[in-house]
C-alpha atoms as a PDB file:
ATOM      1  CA  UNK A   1      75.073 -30.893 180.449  1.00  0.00           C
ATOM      2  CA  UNK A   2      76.216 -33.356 177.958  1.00  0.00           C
ATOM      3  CA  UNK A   3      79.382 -32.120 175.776  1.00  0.00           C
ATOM      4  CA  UNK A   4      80.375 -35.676 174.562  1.00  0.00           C
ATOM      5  CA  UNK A   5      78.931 -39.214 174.296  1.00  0.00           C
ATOM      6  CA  UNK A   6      80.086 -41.639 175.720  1.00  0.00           C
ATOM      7  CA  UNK A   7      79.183 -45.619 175.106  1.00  0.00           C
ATOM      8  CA  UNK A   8      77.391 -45.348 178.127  1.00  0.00           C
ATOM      9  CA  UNK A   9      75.071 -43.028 177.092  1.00  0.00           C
ATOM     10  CA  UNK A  10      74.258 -44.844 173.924  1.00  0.00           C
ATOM     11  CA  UNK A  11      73.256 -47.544 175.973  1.00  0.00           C
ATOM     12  CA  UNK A  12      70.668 -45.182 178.147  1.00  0.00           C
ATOM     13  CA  UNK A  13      69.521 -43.622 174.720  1.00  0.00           C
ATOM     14  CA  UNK A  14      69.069 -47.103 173.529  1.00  0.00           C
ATOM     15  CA  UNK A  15      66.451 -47.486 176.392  1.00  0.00           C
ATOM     16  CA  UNK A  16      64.963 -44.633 176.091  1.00  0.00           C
ATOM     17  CA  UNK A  17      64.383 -45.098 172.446  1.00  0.00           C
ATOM     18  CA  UNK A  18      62.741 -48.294 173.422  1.00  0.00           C
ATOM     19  CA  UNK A  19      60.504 -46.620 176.053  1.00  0.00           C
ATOM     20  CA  UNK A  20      59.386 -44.171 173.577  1.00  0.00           C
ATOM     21  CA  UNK A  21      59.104 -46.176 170.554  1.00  0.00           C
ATOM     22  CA  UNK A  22      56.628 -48.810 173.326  1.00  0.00           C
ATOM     23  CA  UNK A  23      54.651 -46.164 174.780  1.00  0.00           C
ATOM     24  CA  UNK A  24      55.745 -46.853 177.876  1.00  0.00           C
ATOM     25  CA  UNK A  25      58.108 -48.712 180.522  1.00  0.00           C
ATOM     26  CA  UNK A  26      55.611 -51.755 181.252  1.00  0.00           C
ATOM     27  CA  UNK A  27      55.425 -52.173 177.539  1.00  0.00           C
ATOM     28  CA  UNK A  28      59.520 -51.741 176.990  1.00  0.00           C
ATOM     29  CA  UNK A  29      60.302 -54.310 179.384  1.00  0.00           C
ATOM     30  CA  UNK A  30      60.362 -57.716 176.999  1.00  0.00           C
ATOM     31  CA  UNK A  31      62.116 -55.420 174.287  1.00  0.00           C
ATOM     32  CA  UNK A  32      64.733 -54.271 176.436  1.00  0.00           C
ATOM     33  CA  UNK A  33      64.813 -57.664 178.624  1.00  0.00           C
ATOM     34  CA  UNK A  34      64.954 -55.452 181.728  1.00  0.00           C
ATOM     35  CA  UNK A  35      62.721 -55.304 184.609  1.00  0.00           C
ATOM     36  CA  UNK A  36      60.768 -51.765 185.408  1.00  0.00           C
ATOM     37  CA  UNK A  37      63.030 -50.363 188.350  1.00  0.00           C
ATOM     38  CA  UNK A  38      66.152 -50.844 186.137  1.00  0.00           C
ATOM     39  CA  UNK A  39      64.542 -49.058 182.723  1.00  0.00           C
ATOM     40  CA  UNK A  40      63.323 -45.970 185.019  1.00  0.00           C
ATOM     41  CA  UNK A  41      66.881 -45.983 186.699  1.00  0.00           C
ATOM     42  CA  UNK A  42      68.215 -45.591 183.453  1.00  0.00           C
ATOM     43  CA  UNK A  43      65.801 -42.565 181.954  1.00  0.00           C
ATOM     44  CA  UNK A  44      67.239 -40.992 184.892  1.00  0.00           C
ATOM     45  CA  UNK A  45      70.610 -41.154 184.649  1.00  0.00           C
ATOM     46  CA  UNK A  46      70.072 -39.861 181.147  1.00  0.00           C
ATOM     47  CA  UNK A  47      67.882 -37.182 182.445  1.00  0.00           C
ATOM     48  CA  UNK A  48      70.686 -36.333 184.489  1.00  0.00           C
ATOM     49  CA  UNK A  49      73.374 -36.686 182.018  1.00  0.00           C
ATOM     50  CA  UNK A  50      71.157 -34.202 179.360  1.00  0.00           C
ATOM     51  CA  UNK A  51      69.498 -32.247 182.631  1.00  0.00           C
ATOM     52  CA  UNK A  52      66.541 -32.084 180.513  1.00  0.00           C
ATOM     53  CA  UNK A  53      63.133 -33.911 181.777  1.00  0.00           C
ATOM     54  CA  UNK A  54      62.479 -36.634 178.962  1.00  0.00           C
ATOM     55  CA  UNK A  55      59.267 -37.985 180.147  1.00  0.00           C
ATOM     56  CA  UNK A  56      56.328 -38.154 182.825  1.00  0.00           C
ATOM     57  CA  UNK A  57      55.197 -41.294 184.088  1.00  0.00           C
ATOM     58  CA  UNK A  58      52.643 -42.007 187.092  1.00  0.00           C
ATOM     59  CA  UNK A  59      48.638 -42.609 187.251  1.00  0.00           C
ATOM     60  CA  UNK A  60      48.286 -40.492 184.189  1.00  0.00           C
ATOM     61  CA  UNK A  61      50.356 -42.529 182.427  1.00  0.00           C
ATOM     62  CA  UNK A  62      53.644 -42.341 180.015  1.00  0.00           C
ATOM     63  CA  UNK A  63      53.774 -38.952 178.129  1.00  0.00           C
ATOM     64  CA  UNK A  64      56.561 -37.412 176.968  1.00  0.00           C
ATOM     65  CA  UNK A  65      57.864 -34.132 176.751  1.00  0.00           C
ATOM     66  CA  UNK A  66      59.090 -31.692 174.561  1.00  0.00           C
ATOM     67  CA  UNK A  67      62.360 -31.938 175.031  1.00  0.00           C
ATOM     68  CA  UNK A  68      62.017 -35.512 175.026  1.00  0.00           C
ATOM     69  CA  UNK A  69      60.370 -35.563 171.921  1.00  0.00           C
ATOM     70  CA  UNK A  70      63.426 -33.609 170.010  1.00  0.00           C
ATOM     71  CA  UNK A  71      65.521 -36.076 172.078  1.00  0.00           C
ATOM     72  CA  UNK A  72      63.623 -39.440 170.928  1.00  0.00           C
ATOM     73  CA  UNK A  73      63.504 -37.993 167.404  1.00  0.00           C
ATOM     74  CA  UNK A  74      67.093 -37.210 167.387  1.00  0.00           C
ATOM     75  CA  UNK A  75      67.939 -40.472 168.860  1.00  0.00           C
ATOM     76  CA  UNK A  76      65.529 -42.379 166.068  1.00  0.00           C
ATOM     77  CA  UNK A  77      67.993 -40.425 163.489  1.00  0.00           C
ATOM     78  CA  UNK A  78      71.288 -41.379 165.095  1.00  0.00           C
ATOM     79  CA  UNK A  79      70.307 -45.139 165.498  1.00  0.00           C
ATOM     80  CA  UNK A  80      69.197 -45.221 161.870  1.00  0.00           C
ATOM     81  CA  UNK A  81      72.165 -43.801 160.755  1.00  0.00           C
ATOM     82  CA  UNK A  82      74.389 -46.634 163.208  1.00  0.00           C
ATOM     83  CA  UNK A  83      72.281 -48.867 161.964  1.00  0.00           C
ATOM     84  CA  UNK A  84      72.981 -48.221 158.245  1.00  0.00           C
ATOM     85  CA  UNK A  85      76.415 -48.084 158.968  1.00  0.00           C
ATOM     86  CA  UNK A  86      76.800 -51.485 160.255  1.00  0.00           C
ATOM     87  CA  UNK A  87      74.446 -53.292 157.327  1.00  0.00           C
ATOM     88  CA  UNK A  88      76.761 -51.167 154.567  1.00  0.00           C
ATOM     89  CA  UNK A  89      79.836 -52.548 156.439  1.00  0.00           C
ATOM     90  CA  UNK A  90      78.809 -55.987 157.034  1.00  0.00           C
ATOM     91  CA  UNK A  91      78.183 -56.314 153.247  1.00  0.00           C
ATOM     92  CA  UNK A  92      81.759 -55.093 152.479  1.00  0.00           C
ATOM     93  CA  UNK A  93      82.347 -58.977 153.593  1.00  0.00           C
ATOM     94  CA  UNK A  94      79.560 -60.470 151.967  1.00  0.00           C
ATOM     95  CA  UNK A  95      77.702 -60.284 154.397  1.00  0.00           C
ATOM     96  CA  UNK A  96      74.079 -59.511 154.118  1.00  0.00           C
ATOM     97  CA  UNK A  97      72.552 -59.417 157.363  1.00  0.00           C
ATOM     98  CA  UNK A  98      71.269 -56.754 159.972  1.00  0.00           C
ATOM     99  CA  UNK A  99      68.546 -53.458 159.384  1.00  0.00           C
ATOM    100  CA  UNK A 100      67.510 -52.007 156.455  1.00  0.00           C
ATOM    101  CA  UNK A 101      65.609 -48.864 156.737  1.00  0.00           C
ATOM    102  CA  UNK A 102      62.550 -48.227 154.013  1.00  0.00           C
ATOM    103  CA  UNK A 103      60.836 -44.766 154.211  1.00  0.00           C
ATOM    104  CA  UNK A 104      57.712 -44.319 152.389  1.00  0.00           C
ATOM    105  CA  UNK A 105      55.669 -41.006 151.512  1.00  0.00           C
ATOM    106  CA  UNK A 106      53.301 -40.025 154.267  1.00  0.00           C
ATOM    107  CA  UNK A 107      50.120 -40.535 152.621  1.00  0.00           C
ATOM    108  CA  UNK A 108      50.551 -42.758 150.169  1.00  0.00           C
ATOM    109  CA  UNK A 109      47.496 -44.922 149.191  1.00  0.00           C
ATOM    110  CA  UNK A 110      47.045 -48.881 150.848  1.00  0.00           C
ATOM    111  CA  UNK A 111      47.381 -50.471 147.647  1.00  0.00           C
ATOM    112  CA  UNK A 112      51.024 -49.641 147.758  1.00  0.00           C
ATOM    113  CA  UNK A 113      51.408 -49.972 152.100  1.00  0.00           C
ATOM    114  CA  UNK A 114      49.912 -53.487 150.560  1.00  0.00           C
ATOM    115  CA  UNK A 115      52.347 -53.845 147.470  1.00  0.00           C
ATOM    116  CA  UNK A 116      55.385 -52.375 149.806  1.00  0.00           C
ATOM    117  CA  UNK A 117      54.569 -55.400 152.053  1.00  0.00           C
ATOM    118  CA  UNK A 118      54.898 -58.269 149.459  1.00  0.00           C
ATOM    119  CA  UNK A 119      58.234 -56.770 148.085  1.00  0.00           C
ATOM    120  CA  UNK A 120      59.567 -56.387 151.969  1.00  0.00           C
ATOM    121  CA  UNK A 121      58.392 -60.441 152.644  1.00  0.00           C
ATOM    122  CA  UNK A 122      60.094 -61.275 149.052  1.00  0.00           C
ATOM    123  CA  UNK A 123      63.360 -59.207 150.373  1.00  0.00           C
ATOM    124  CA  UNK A 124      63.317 -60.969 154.116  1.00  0.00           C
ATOM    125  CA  UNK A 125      62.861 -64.785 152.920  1.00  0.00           C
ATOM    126  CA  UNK A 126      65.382 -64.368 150.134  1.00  0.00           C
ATOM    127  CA  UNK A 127      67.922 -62.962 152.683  1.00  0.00           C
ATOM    128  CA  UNK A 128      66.792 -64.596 155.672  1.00  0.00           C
ATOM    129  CA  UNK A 129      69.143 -62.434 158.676  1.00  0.00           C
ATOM    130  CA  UNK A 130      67.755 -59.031 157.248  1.00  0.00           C
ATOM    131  CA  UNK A 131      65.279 -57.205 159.255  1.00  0.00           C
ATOM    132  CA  UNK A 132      63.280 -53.824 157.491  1.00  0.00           C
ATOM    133  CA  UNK A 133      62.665 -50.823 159.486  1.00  0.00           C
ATOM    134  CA  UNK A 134      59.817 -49.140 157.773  1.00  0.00           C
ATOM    135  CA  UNK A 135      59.107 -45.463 158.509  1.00  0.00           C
ATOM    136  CA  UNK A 136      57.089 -42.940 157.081  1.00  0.00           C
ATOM    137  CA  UNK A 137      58.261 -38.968 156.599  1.00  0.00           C
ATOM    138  CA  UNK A 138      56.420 -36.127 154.927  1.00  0.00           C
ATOM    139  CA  UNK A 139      56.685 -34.986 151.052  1.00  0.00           C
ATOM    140  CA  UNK A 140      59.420 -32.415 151.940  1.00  0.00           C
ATOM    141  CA  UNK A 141      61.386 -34.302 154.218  1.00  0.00           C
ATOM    142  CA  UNK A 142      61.937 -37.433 151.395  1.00  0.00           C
ATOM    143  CA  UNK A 143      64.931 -36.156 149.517  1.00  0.00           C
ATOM    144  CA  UNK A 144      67.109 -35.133 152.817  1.00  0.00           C
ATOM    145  CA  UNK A 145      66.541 -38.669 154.384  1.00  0.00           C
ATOM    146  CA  UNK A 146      67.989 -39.835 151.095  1.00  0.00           C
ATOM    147  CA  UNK A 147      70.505 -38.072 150.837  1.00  0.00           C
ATOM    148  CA  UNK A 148      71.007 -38.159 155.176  1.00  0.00           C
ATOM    149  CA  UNK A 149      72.189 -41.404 155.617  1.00  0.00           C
ATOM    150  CA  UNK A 150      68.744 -42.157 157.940  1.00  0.00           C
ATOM    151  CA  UNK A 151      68.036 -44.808 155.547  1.00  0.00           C
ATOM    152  CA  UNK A 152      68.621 -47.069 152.242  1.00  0.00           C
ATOM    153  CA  UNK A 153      65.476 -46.174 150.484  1.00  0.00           C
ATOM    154  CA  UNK A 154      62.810 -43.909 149.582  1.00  0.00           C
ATOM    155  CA  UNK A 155      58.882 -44.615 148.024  1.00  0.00           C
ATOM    156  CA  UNK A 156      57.686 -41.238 147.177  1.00  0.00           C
ATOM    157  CA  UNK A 157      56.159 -38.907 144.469  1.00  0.00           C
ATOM    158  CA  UNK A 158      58.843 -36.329 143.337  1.00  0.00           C
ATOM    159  CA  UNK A 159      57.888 -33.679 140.861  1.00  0.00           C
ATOM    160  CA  UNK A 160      60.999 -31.060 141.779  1.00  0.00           C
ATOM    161  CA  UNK A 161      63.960 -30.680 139.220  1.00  0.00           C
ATOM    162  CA  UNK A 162      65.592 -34.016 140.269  1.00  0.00           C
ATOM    163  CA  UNK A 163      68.916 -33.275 142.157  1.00  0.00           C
ATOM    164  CA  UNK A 164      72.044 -35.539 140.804  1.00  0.00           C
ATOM    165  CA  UNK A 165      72.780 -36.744 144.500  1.00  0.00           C
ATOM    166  CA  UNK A 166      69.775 -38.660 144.534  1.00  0.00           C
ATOM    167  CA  UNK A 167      69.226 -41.870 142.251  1.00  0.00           C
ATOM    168  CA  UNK A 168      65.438 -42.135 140.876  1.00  0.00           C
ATOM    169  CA  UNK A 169      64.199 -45.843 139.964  1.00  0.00           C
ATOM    170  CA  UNK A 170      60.755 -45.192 138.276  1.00  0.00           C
ATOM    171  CA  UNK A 171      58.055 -47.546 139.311  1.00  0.00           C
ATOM    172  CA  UNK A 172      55.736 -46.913 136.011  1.00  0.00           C
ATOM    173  CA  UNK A 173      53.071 -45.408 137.583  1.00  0.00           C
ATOM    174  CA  UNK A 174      52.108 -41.572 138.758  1.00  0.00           C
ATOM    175  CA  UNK A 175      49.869 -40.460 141.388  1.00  0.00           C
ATOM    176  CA  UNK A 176      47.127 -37.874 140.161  1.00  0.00           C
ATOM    177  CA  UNK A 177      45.157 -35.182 141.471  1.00  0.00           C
ATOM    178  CA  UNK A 178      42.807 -32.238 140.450  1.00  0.00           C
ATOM    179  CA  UNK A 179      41.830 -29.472 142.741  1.00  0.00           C
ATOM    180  CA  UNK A 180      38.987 -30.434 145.104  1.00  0.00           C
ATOM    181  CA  UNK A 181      36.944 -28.386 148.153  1.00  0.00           C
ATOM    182  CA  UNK A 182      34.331 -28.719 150.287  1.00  0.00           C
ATOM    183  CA  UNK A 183      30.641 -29.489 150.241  1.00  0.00           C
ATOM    184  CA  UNK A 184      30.146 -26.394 151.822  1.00  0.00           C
ATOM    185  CA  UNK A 185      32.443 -24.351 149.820  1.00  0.00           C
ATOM    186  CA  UNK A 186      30.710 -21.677 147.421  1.00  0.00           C
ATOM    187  CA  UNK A 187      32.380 -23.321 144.306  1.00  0.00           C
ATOM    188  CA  UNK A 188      30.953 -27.200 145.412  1.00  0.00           C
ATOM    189  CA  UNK A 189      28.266 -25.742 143.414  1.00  0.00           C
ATOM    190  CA  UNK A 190      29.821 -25.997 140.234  1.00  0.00           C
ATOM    191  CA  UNK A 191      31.040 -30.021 141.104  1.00  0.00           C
ATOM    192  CA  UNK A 192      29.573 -30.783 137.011  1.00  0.00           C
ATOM    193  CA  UNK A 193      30.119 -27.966 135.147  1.00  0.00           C
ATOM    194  CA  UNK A 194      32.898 -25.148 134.291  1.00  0.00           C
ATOM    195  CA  UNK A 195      33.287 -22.159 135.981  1.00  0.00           C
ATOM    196  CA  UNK A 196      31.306 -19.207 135.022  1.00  0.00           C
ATOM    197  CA  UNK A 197      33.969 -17.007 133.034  1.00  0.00           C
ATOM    198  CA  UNK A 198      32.918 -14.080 135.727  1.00  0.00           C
ATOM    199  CA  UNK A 199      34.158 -16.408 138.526  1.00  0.00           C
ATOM    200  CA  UNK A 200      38.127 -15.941 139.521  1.00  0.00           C
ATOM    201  CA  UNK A 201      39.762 -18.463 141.432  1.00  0.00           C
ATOM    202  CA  UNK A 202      42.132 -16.402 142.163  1.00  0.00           C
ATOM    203  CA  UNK A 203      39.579 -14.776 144.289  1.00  0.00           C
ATOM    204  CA  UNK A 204      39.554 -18.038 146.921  1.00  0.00           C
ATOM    205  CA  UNK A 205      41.732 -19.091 149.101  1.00  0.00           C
ATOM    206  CA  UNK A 206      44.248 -22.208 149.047  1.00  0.00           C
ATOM    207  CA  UNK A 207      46.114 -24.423 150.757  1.00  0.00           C
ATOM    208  CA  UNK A 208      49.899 -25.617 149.819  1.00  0.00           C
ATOM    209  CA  UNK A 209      51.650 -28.599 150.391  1.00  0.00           C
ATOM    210  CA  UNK A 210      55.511 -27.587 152.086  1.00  0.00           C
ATOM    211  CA  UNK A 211      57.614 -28.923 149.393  1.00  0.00           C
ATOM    212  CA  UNK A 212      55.467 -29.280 146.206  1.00  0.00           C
ATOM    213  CA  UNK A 213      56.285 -27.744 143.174  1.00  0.00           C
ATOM    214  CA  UNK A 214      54.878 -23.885 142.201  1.00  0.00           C
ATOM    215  CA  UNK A 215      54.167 -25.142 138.861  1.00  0.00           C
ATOM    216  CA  UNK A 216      51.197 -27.395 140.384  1.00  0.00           C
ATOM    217  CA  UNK A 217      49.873 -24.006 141.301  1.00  0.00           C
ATOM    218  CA  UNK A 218      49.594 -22.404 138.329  1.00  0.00           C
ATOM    219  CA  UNK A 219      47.392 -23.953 135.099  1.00  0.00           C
ATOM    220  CA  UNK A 220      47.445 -21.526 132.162  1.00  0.00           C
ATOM    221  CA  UNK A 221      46.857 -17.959 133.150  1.00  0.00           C
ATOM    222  CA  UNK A 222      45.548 -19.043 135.999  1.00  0.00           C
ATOM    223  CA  UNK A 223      47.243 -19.227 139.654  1.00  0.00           C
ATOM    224  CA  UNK A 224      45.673 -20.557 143.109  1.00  0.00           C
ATOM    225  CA  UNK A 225      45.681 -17.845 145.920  1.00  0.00           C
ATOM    226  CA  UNK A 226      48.038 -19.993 148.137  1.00  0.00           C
ATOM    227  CA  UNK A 227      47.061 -18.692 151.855  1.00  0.00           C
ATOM    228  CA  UNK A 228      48.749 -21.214 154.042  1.00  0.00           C
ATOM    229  CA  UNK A 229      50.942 -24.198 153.588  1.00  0.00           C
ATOM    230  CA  UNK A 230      50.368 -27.878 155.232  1.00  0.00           C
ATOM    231  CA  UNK A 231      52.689 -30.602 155.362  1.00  0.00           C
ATOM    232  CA  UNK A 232      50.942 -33.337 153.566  1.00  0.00           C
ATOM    233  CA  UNK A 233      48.000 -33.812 151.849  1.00  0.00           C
ATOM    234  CA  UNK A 234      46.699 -35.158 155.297  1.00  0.00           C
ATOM    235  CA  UNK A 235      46.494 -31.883 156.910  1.00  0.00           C
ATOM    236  CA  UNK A 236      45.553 -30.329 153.727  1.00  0.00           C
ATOM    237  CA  UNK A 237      42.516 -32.438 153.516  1.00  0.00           C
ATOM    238  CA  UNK A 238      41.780 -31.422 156.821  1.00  0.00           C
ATOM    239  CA  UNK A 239      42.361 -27.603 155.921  1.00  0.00           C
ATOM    240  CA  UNK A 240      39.694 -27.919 152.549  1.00  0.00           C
ATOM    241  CA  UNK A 241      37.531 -30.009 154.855  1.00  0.00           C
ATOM    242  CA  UNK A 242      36.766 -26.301 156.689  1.00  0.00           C
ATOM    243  CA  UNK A 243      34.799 -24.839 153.648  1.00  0.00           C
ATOM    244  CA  UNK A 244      37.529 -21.854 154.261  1.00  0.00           C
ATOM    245  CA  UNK A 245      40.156 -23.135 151.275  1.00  0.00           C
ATOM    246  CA  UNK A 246      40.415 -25.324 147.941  1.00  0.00           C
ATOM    247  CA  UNK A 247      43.087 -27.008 147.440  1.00  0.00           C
ATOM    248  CA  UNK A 248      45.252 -30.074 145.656  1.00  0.00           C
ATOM    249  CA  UNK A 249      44.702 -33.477 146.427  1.00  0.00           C
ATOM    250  CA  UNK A 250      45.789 -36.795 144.811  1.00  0.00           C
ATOM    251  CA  UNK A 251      42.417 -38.577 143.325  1.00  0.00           C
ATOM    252  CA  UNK A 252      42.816 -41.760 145.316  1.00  0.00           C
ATOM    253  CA  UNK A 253      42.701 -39.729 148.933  1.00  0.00           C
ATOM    254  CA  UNK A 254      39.241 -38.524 147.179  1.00  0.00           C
ATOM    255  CA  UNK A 255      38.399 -42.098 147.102  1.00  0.00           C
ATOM    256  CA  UNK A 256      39.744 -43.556 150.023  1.00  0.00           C
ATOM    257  CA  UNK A 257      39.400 -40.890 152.485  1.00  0.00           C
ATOM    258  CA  UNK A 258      37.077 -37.956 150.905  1.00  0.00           C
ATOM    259  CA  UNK A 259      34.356 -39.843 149.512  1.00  0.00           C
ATOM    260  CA  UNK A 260      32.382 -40.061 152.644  1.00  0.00           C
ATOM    261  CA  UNK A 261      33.151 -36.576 153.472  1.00  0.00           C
ATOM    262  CA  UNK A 262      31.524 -35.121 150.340  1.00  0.00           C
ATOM    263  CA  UNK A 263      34.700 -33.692 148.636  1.00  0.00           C
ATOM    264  CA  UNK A 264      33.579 -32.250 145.952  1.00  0.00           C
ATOM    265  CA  UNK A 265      35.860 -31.938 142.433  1.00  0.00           C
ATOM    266  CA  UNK A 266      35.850 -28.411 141.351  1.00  0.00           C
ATOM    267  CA  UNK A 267      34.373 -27.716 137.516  1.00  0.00           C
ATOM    268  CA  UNK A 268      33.972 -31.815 137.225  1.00  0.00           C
ATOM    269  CA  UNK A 269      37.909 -31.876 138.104  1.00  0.00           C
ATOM    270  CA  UNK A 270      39.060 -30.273 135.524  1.00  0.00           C
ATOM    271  CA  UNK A 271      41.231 -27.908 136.851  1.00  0.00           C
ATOM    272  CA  UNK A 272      44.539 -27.744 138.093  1.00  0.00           C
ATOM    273  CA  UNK A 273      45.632 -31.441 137.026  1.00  0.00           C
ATOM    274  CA  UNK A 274      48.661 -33.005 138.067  1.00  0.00           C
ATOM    275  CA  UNK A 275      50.198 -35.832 137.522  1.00  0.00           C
ATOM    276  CA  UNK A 276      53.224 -36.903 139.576  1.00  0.00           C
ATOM    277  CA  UNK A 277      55.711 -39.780 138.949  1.00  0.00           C
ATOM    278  CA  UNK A 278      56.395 -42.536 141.732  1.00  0.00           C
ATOM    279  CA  UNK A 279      59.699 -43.464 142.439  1.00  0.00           C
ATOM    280  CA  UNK A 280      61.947 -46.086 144.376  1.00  0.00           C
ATOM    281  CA  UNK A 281      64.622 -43.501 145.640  1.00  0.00           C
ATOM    282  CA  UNK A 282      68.361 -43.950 147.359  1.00  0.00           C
ATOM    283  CA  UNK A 283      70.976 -41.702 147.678  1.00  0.00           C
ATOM    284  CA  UNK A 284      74.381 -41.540 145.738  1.00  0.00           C
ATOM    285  CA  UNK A 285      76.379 -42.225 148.952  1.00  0.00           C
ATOM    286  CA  UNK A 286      74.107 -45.300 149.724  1.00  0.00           C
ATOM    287  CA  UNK A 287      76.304 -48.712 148.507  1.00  0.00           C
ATOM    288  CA  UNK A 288      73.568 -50.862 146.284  1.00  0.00           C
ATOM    289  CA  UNK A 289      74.229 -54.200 147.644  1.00  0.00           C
ATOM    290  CA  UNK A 290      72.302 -57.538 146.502  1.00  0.00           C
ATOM    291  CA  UNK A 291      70.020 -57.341 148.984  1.00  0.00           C
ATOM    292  CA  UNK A 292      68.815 -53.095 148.367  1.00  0.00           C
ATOM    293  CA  UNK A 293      69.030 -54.027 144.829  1.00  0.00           C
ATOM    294  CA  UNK A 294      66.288 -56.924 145.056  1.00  0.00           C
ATOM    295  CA  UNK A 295      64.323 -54.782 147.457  1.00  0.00           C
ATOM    296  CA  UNK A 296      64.643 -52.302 144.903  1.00  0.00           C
ATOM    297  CA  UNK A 297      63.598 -54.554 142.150  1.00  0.00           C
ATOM    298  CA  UNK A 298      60.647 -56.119 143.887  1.00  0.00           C
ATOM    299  CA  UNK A 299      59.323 -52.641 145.269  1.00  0.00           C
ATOM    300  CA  UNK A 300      58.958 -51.957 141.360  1.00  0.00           C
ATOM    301  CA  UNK A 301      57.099 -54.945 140.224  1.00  0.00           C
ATOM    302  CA  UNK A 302      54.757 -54.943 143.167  1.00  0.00           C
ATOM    303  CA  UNK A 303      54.034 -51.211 142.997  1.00  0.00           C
ATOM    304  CA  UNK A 304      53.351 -51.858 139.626  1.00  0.00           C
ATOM    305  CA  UNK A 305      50.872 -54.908 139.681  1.00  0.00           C
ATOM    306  CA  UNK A 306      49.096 -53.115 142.702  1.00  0.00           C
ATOM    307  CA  UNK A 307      47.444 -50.310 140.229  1.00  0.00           C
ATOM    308  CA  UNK A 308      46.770 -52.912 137.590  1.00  0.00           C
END
């Protein structure tokens, strides 16, 4: 059992981060610059070293296992964190080179995957040795990588009370949403008109998102009949997609996603509005060098022209 690491096993992490990230040894082997005996020595020893099974491999093919999954994800968190470490050193000298991590919102619509793109090109052929690491995390997981140290900064909706160890550039536009449910729900029916002052919504099952507000939940003297919880409006989709809940989703997912499944905005979407504020977010600890400050900048004129 491993009580201490050593640089040694950094190094074996360091391949098996590279196996997992590819999918695969055959696929690891120009990222790693090793040859496939030496990469599957190496998951061995650190099999060994953790005496935990990481992986399967053979004529089914690369697959990972549980443990190896908590192990990969762990690793992902550790080398994010080194990797921050050494970019916020480096630019104690001036120097502005290495990884920058970006997390965005799982989620989030492709106009600003698209906009997110031009303002990571601007921020690579300004400073020409930086390299972006962009990763995506769900709605309640956003303010902990902030404030973690996994990465520099953060493109999410936030509609909690705002914490003061977190710093909130707003991008000037909001993200909003109305409650929606299936065709095949028994209140698709009123898609164009109000509710029937008999009818109770209270009455129907919903679906949460982990992390969102309770205020979204509740519209006058009104409140949804939360049942379960998913972890982004993905899943929750998915969920209303079952004719078994309603539940809140953000307008453009309607579009994007919903429109050619039928989803169907309850009493012409007039109910349960929200209306949540996008932000470029970064936490306290994190040092806002010249290069995370024009990242920064150009995250919040692109975001903005996108929804123009």
């Amino acid at each position: 059992m491993l009580n201490r690491l050593q640089e040694s096993d950094i190094k074996l992490l360091r391949v098996f981060y590279a196996v997992a990230s590819c999918n695969g040894f055959t696929a690891a082997e120009p990222v790693l610059r090793m040859q496939r005996p030496n990469i599957s020595a190496a998951i061995k020893k650190l099999e060994e070293r953790l005496d935990l099974v990481l992986c399967h491999r053979g004529r089914g093919g690369f697959q990972m296992t549980k443990e190896g999954e908590v192990v990969f994800q762990e690793t992902k968190r550790i080398f994010n964190a080194f990797d921050n470490f050494v970019f916020n050193l480096k630019s104690l000298h001036d120097d502005y080179s290495g990884h920058i991590t970006l997390v965005l919102m799982a989620g989030l619509p492709l106009s600003i995957h698209l906009a997110v793109s031009k303002a990571v090109k601007s921020t690579m052929k300004k400073f020409d040795d930086i390299h972006v690491n962009i990763q995506t995390r769900l709605y309640n997981e956003v303010e902990h990588v902030a404030l973690s140290g996994e990465c520099h900064l953060v493109v999410s909706t936030y509609d909690m009370v705002k914490p003061e160890s977190v710093t909130f550039h707003p991008v000037g536009i909001a993200t909003e949403g109305r409650l929606y449910c299936a065709p095949t729900h028994p209140l698709a029916k009123y898609r164009d008109t109000e509710l029937p002052k008999d009818i109770n919504i209270e009455n129907y099952p919903a679906i949460g998102i982990s992390g969102l507000s309770s205020a979204n939940y509740i519209e006058d003297e009104s409140r949804l009949a939360i049942q379960t919880f998913s972890d982004s409006f993905d899943a929750a989709m998915s969920a209303i997609m079952t004719g078994e809940y309603v539940g809140l989703l953000p307008d453009y997912m309607a579009r994007e996603q919903g429109a050619a499944l039928g989803l169907v905005p309850i009493a012409n979407g007039s109910l349960f509005n929200f209306n949540h504020d996008l932000f470029v977010m970064n936490g306290k600890n994190t040092r806002l060098n010249p290069v995370l400050r024009h990242c920064i900048k150009e995250l919040t004129y692109f975001i903005a022209e996108s929804q123009k």
